[in-house]
N, C-alpha and C. Protein backbone atom coordinates (compact mmCIF):
# COMPACT_ATOMS: atom_id res chain seq x y z
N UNK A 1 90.68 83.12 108.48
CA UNK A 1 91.60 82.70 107.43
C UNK A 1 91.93 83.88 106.51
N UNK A 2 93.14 84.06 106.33
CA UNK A 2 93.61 85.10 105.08
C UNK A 2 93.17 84.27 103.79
N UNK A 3 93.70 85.50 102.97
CA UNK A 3 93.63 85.50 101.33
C UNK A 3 94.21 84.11 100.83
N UNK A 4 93.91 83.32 99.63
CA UNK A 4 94.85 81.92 99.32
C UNK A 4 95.90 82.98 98.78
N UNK A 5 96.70 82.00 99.13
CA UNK A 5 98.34 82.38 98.65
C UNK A 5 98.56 83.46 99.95
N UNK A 6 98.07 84.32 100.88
CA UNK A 6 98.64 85.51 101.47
C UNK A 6 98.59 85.24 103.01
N UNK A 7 99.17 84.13 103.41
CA UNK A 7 99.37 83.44 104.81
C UNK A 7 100.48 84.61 105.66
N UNK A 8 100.69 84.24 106.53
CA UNK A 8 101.45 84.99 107.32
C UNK A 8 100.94 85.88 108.40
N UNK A 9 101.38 86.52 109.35
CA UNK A 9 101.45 86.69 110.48
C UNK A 9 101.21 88.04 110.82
N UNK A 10 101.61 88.34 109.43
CA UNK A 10 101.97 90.57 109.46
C UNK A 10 101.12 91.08 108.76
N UNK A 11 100.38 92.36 109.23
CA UNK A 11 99.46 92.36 108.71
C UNK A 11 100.00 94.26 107.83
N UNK A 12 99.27 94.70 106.63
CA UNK A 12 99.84 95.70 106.46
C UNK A 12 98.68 96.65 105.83
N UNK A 13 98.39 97.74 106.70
CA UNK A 13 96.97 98.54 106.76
C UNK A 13 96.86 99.12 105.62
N UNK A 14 98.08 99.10 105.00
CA UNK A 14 97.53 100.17 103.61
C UNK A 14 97.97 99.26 102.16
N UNK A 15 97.78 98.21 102.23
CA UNK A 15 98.16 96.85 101.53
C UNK A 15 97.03 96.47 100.57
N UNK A 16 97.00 96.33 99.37
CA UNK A 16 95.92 95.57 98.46
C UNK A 16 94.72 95.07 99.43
N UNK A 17 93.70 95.76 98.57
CA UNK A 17 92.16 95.08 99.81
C UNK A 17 91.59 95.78 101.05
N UNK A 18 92.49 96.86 100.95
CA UNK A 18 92.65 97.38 102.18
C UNK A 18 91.97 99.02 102.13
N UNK A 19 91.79 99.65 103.28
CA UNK A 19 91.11 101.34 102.55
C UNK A 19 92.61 102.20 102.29
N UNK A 20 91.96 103.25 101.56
CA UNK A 20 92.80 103.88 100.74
C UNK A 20 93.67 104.71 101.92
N UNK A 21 94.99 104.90 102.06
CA UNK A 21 95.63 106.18 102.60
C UNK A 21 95.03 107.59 103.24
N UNK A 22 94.81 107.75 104.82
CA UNK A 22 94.26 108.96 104.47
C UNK A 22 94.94 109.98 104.18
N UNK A 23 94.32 111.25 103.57
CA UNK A 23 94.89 112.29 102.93
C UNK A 23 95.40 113.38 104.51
N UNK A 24 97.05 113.22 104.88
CA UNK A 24 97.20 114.06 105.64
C UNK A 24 96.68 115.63 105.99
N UNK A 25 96.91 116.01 104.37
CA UNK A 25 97.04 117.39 104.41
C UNK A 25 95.00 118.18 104.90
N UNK A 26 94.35 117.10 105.58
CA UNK A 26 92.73 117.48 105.71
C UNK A 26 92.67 118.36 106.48
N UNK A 27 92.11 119.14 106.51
CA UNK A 27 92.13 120.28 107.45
C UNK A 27 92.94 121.56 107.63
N UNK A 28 94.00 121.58 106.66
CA UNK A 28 94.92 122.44 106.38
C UNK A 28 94.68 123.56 105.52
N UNK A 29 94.99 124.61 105.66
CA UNK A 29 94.43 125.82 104.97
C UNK A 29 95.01 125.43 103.50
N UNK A 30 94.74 125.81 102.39
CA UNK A 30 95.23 125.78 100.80
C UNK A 30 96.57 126.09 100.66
N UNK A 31 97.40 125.83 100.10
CA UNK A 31 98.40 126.28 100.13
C UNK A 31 99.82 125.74 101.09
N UNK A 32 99.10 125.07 102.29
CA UNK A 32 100.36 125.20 103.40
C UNK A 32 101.48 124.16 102.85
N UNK A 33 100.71 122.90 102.06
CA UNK A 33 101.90 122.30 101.45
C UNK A 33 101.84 121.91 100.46
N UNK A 34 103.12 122.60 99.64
CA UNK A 34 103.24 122.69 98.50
C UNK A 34 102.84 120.61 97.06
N UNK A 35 102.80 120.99 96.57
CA UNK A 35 102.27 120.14 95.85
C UNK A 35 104.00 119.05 95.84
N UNK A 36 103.46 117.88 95.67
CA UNK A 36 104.62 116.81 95.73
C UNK A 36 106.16 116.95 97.16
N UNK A 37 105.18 117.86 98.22
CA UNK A 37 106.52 117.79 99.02
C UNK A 37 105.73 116.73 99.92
N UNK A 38 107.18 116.39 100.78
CA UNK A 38 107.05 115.42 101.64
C UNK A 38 106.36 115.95 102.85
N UNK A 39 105.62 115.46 103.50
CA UNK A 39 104.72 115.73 105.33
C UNK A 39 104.52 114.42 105.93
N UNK A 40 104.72 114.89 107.03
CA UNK A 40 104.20 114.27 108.23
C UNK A 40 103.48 114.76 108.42
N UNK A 41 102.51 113.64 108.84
CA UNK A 41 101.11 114.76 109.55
C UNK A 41 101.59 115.13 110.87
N UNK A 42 100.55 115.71 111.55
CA UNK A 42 101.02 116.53 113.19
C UNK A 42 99.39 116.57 113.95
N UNK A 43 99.47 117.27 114.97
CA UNK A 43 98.42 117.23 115.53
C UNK A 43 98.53 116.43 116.84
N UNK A 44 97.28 116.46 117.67
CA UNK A 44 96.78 115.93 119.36
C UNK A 44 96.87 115.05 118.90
N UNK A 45 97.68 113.89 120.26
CA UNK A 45 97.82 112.48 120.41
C UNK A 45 96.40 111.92 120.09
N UNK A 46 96.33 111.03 119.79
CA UNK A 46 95.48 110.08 119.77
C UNK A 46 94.73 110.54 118.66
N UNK A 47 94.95 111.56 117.72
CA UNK A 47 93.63 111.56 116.78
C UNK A 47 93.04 111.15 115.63
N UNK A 48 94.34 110.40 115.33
CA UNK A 48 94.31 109.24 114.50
C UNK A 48 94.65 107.34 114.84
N UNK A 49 94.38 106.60 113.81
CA UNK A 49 94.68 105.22 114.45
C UNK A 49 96.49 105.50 114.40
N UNK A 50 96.85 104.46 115.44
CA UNK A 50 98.56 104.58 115.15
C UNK A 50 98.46 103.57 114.36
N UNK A 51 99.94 104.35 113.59
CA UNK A 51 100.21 102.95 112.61
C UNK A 51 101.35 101.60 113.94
N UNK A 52 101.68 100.64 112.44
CA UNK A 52 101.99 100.00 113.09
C UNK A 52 103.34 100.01 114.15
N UNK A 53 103.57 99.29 115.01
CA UNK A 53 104.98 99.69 115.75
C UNK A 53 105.98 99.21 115.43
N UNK A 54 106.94 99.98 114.87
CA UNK A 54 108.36 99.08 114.47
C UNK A 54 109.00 98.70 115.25
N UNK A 55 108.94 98.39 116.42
CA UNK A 55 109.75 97.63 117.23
C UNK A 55 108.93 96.04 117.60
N UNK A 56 108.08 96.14 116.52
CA UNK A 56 107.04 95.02 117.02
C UNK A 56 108.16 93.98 116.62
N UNK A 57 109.18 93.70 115.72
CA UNK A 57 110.41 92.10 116.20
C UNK A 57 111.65 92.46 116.39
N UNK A 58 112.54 91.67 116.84
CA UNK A 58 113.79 92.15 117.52
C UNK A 58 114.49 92.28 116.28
N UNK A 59 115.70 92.45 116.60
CA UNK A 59 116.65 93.01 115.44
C UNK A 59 117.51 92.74 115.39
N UNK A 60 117.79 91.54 113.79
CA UNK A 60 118.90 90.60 113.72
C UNK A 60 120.22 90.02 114.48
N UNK A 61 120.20 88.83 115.22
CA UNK A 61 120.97 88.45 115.76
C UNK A 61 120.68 89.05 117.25
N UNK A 62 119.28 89.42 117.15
CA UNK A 62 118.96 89.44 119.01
C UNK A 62 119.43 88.22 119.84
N UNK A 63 119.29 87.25 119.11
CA UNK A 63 119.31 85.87 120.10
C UNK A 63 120.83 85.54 119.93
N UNK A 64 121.83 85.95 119.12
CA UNK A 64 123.32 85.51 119.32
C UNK A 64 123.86 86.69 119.90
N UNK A 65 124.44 85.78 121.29
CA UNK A 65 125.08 86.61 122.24
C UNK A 65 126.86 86.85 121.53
N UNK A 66 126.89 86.11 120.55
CA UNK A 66 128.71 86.33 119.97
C UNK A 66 128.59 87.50 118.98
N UNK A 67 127.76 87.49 118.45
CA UNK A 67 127.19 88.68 117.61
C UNK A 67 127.92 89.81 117.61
């Protein structure tokens, strides 16, 4: 059973209750990115959990063929 009041189906890993964000920049020499810029992390497949998949529901008006 979920949370009262927090029913539903979808679940969201970095959501209230949940562990904190990990810090991309781990392992990176000092410096490589600058303070408040945007990153993606990088690195060998698999070496983190994947997040979730956005193709996990179809996309509005999948089911109308007049669409």
């Amino acid at each position: 059973m979920g949370l009262r009041g927090h029913g539903g189906m979808l679940f969201d890993p970095f959501g209230p209750g949940s562990r904190p964000r990990p810090d991309p920049t781990i392992g990176l020499p000092p410096g490589s990115v600058p303070p408040g810029a945007r990153f993606d992390p990088f690195g060998p497949p698999g070496s983190r959990r994947p997040g979730p998949d956005p193709d996990h529901l179809p996309p509005p008006g999948y089911d109308d063929m007049f669409m």
